[in-house]
C-alpha atoms as a PDB file:
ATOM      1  CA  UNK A   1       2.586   5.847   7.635  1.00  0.00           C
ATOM      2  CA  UNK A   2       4.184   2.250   8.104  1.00  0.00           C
ATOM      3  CA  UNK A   3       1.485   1.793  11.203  1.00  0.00           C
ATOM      4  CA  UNK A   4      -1.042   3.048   9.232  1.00  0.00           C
ATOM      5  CA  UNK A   5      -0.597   0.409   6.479  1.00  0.00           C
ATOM      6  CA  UNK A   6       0.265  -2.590   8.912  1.00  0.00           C
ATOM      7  CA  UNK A   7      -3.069  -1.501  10.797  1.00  0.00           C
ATOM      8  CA  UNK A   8      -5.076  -1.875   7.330  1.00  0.00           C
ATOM      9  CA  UNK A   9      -3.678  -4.866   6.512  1.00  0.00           C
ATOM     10  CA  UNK A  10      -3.851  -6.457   9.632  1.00  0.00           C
ATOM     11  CA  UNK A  11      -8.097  -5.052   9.717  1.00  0.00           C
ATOM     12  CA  UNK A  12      -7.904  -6.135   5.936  1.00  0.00           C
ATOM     13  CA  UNK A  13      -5.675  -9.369   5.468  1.00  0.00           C
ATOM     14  CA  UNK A  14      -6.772 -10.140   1.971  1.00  0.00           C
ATOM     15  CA  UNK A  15      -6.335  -6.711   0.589  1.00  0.00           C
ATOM     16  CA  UNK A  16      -4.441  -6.183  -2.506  1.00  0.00           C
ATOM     17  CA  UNK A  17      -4.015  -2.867  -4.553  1.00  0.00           C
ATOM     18  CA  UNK A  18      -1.706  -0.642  -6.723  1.00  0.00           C
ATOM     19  CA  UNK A  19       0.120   2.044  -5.427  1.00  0.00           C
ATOM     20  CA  UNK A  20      -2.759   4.542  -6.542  1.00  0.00           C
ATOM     21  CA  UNK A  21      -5.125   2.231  -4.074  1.00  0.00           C
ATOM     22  CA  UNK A  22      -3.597   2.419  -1.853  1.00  0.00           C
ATOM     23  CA  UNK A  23      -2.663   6.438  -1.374  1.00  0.00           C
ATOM     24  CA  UNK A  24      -6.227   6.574  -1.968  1.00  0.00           C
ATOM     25  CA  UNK A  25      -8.454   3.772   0.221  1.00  0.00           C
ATOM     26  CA  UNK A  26      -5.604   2.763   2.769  1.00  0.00           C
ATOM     27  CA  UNK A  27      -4.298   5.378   3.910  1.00  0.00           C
ATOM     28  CA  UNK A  28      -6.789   8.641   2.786  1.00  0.00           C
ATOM     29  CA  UNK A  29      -9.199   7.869   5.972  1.00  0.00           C
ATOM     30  CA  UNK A  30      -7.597  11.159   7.690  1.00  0.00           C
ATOM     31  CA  UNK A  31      -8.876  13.992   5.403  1.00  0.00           C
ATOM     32  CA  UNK A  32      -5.989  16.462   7.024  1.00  0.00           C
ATOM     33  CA  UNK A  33      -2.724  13.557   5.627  1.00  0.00           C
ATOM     34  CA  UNK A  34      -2.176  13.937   1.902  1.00  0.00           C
ATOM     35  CA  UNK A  35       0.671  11.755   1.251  1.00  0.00           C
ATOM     36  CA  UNK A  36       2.657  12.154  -1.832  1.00  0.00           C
ATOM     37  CA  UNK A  37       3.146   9.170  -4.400  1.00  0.00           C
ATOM     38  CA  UNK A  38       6.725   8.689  -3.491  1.00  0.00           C
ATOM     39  CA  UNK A  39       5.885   8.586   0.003  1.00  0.00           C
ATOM     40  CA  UNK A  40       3.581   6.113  -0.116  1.00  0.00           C
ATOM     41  CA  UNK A  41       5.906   4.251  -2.635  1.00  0.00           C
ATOM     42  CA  UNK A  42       8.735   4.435  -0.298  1.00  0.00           C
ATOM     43  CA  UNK A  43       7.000   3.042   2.335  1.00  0.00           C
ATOM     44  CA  UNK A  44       5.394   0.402   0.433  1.00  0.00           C
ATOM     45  CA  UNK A  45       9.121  -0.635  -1.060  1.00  0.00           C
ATOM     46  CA  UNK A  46      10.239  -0.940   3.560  1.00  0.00           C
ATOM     47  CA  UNK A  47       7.611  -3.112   4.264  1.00  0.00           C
ATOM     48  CA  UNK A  48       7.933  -5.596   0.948  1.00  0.00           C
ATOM     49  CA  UNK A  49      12.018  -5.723   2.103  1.00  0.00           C
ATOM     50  CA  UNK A  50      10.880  -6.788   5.274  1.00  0.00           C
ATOM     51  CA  UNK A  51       8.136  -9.547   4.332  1.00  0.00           C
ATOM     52  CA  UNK A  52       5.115  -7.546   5.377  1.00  0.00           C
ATOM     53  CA  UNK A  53       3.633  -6.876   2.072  1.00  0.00           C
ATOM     54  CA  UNK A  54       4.267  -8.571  -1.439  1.00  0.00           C
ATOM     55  CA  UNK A  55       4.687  -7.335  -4.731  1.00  0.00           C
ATOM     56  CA  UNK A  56       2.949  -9.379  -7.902  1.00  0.00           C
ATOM     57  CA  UNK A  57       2.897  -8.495 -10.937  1.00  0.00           C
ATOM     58  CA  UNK A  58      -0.397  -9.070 -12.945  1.00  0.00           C
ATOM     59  CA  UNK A  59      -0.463  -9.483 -16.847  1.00  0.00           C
ATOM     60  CA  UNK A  60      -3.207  -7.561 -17.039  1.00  0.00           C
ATOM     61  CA  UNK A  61      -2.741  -4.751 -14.751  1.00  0.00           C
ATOM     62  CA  UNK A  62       0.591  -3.625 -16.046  1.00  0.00           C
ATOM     63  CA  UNK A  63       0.983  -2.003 -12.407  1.00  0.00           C
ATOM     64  CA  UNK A  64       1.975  -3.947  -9.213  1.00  0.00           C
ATOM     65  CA  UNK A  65      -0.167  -5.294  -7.427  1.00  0.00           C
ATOM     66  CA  UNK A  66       0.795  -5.269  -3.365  1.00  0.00           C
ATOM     67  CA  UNK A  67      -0.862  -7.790  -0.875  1.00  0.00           C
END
């Protein structure tokens, strides 16, 4: 799943979405993966430690918002 995000994001760079987003438009392009939430979320939470995606918060989304 970590190549699968970098991919979209590298195809996408100005992409930004909640978690929901991006379970369901980044990574839902192979019908036969359904990732679970805290899948997703735990790969999400690698790649912000390293640098390759941040985290903003948005005061009018109360959810994060990833880039």
């Amino acid at each position: 799943m970590v190549l699968d995000l970098i991919q979209y994001i590298y195809k996408h760079r100005n992409a930004k979405d909640t978690l929901e987003g991006i379970t369901q438009w980044w990574i839902s392009s192979e019908p036969r993966f359904k990732w679970r939430k805290e899948e997703v979320q735990a790969t999400i939470d690698f790649l912000v430690s390293k640098g390759w995606l941040v985290a903003r918060h948005n005061h009018v989304h109360p959810q994060k918002i990833y880039a």
